[in-house]
PDB file of N, CA and C in Angstrom:
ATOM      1  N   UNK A   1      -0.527  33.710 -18.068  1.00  0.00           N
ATOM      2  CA  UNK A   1       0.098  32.984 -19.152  1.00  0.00           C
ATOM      3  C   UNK A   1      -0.250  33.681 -20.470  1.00  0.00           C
ATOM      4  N   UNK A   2       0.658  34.271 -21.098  1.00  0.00           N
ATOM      5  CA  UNK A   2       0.596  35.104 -22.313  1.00  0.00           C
ATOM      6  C   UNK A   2       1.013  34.032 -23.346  1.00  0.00           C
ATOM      7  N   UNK A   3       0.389  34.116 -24.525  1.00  0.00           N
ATOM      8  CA  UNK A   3       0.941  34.017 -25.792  1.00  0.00           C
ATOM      9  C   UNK A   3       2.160  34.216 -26.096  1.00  0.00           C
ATOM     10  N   UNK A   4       2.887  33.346 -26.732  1.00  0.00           N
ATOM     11  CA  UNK A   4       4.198  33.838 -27.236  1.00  0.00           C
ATOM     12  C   UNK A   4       3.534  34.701 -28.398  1.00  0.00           C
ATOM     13  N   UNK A   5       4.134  35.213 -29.395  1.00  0.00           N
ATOM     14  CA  UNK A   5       4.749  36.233 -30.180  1.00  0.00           C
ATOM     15  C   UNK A   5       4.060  35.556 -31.783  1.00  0.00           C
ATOM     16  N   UNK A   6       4.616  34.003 -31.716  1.00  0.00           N
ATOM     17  CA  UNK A   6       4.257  33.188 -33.033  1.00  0.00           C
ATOM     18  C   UNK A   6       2.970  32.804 -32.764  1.00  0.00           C
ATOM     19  N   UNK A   7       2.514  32.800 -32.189  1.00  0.00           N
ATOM     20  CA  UNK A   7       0.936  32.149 -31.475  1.00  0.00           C
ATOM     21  C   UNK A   7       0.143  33.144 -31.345  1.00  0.00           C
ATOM     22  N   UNK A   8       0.292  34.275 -31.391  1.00  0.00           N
ATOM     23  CA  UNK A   8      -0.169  35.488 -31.177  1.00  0.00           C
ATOM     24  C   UNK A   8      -0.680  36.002 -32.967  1.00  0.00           C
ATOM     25  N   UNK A   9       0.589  35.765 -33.578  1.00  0.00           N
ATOM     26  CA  UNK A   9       0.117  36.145 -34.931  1.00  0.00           C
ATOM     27  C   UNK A   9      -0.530  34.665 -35.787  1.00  0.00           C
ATOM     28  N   UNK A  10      -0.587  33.543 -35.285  1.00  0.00           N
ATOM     29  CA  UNK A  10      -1.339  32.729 -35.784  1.00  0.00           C
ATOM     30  C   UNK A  10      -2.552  32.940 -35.317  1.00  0.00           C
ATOM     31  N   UNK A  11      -2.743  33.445 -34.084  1.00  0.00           N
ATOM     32  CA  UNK A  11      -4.193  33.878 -33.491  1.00  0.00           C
ATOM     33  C   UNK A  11      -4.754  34.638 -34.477  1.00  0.00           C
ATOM     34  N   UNK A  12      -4.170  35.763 -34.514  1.00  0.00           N
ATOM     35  CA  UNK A  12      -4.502  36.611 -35.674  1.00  0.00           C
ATOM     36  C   UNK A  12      -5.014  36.174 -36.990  1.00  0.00           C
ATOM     37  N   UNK A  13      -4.089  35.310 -37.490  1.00  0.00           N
ATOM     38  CA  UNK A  13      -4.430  34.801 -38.634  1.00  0.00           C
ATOM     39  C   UNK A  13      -5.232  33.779 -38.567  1.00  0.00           C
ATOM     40  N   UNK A  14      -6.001  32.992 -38.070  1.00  0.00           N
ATOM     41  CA  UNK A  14      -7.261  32.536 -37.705  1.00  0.00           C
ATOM     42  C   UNK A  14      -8.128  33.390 -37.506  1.00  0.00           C
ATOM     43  N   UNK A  15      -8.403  34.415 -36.639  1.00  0.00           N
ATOM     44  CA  UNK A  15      -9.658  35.405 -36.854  1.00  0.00           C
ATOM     45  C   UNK A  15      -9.697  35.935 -38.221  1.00  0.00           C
ATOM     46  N   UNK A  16      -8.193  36.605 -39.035  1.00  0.00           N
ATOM     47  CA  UNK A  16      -8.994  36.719 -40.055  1.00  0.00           C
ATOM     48  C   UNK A  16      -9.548  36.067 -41.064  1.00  0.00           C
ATOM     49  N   UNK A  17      -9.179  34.769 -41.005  1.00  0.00           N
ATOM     50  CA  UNK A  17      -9.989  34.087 -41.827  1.00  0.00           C
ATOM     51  C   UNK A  17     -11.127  33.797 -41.725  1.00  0.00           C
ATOM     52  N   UNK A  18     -11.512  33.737 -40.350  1.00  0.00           N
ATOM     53  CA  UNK A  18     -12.681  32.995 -39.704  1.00  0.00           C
ATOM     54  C   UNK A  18     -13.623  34.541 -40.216  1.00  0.00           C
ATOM     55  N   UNK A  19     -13.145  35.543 -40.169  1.00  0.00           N
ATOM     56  CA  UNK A  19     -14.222  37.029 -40.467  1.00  0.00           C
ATOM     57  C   UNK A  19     -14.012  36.517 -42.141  1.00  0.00           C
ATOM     58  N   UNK A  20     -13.627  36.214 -42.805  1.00  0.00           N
ATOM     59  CA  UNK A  20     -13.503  36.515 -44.173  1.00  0.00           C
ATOM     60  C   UNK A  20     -14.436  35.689 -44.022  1.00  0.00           C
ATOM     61  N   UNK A  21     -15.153  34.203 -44.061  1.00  0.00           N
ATOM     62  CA  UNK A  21     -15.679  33.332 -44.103  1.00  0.00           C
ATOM     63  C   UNK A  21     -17.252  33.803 -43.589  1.00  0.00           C
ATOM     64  N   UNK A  22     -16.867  34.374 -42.397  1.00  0.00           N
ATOM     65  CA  UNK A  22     -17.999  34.905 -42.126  1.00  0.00           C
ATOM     66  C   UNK A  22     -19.297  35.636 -42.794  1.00  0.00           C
ATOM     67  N   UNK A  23     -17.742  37.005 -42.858  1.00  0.00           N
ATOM     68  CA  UNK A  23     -18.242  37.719 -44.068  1.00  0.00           C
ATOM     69  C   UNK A  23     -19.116  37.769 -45.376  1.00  0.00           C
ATOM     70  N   UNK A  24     -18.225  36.403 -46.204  1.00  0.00           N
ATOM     71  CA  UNK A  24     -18.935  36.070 -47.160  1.00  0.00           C
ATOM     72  C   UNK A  24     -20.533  35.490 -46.738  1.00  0.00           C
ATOM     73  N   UNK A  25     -21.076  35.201 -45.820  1.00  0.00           N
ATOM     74  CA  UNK A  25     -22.515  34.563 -45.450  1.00  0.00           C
ATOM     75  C   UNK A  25     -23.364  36.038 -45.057  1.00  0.00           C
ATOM     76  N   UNK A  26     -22.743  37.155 -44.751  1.00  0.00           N
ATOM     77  CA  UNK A  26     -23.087  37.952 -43.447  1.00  0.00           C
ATOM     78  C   UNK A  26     -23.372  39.332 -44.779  1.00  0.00           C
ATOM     79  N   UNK A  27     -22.083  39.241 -45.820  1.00  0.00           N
ATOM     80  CA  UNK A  27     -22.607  39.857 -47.319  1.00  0.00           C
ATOM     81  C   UNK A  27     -24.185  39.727 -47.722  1.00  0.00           C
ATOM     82  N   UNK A  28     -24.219  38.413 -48.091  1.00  0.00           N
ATOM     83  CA  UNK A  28     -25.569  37.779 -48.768  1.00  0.00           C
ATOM     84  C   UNK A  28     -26.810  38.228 -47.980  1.00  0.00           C
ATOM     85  N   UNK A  29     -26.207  37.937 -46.467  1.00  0.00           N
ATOM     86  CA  UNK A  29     -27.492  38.769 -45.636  1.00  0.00           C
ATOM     87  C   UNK A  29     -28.135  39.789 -45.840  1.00  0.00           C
ATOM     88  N   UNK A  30     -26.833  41.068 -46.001  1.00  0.00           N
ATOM     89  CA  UNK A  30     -27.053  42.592 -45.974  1.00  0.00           C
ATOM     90  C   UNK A  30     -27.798  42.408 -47.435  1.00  0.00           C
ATOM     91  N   UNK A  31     -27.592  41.882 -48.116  1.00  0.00           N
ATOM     92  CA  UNK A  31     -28.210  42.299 -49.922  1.00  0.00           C
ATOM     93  C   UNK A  31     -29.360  41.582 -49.815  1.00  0.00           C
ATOM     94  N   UNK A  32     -29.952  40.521 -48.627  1.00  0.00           N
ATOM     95  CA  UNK A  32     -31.495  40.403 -48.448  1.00  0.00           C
ATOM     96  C   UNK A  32     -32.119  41.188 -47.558  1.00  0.00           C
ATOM     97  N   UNK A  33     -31.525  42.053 -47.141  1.00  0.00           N
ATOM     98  CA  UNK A  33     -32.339  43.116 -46.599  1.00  0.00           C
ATOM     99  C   UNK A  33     -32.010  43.179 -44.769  1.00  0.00           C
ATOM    100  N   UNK A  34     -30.879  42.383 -44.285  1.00  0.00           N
ATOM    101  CA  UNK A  34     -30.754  42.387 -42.788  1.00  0.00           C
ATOM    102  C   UNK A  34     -30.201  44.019 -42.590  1.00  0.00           C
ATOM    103  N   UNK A  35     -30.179  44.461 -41.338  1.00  0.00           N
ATOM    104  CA  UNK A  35     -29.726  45.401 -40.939  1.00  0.00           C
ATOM    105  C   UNK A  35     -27.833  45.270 -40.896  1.00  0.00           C
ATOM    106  N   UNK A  36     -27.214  45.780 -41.562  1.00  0.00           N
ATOM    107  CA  UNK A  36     -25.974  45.722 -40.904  1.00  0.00           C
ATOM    108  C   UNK A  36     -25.132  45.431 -40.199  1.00  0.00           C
ATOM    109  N   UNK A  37     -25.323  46.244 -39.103  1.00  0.00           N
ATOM    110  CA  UNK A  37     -24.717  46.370 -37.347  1.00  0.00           C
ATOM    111  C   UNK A  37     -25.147  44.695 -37.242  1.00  0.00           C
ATOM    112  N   UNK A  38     -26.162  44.064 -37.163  1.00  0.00           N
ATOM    113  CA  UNK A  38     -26.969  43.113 -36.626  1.00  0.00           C
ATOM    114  C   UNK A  38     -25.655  41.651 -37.379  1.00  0.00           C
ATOM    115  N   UNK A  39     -25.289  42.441 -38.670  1.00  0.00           N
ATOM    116  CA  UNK A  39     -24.706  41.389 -39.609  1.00  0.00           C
ATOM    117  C   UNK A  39     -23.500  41.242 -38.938  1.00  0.00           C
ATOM    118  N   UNK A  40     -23.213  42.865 -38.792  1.00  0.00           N
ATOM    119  CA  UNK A  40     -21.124  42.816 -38.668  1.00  0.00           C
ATOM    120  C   UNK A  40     -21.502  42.484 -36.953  1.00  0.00           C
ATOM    121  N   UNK A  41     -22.400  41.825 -35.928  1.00  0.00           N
ATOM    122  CA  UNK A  41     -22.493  41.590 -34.621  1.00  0.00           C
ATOM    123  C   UNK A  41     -21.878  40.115 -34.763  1.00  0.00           C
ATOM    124  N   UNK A  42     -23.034  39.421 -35.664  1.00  0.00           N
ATOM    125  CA  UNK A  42     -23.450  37.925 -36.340  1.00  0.00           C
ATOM    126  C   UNK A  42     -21.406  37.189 -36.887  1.00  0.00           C
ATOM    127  N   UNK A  43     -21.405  38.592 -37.323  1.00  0.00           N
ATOM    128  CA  UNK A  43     -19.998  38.201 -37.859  1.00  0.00           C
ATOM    129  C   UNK A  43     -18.538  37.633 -37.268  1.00  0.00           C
ATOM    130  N   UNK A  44     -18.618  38.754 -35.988  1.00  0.00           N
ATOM    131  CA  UNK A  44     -17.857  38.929 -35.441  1.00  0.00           C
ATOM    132  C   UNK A  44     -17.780  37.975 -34.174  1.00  0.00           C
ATOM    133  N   UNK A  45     -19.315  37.527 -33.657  1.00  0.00           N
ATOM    134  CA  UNK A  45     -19.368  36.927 -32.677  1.00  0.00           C
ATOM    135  C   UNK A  45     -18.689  35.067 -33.444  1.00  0.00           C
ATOM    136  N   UNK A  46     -19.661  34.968 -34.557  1.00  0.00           N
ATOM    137  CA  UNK A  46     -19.266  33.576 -35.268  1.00  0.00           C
ATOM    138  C   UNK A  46     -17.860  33.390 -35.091  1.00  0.00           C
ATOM    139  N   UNK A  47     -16.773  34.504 -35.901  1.00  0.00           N
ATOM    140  CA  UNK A  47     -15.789  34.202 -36.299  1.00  0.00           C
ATOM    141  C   UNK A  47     -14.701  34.073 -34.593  1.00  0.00           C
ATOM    142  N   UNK A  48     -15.222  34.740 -33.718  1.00  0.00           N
ATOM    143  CA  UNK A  48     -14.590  34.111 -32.450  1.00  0.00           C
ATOM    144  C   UNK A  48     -14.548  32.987 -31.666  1.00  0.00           C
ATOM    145  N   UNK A  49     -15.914  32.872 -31.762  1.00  0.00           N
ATOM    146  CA  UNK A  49     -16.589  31.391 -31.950  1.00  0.00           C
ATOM    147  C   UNK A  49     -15.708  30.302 -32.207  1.00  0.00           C
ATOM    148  N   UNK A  50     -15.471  30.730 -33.855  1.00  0.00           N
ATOM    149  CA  UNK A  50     -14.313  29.572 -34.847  1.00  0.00           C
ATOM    150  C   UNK A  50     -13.414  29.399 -34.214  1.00  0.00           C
ATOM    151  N   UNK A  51     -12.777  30.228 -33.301  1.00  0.00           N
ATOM    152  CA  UNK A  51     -11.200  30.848 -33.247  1.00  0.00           C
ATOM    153  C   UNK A  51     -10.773  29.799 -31.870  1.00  0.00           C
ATOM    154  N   UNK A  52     -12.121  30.039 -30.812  1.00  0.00           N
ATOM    155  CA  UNK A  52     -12.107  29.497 -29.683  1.00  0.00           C
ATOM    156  C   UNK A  52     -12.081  27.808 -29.479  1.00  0.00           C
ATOM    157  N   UNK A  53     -13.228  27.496 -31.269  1.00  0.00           N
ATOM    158  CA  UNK A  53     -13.238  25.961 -31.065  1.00  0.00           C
ATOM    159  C   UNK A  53     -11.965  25.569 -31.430  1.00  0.00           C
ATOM    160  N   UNK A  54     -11.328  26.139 -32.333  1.00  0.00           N
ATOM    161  CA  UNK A  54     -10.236  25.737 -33.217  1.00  0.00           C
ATOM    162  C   UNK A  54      -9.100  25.712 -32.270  1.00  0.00           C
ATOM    163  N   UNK A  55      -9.090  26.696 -30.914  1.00  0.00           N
ATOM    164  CA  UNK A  55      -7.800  26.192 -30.217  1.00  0.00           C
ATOM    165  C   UNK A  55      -8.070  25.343 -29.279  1.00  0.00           C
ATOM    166  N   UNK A  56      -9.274  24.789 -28.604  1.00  0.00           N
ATOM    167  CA  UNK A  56      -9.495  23.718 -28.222  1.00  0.00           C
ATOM    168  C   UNK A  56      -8.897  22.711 -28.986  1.00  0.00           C
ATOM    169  N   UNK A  57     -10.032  22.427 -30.181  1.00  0.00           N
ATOM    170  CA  UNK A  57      -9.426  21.135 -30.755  1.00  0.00           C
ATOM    171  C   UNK A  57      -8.019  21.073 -30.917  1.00  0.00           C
TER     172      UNK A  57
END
């Protein structure tokens, strides 16, 4: 069972928001001194996270 086409780019457009959001927390990190990689991991895992609860609910 595939995605239609419109659901596909709303998918899309939920991850990127969910990384922008992220982002902004995962920024503040790197400028207290976290490692990077560790941040954009933190980031990426969260914002799928979002993506997964959000098509549940």
């Amino acid at each position: 069972m595939l995605p239609s086409p419109q659901s596909r780019s709303e998918l899309t457009t939920q991850l990127a928001v969910a990384c922008l959001g992220a982002g902004v927390v995962t920024s503040i990190a790197v400028a207290q001194g976290q490692n990077p990689l560790t941040a954009l991991g933190i980031t990426l895992f969260s914002a799928v996270a979002a993506v997964m609860v959000g098509q549940v609910l």
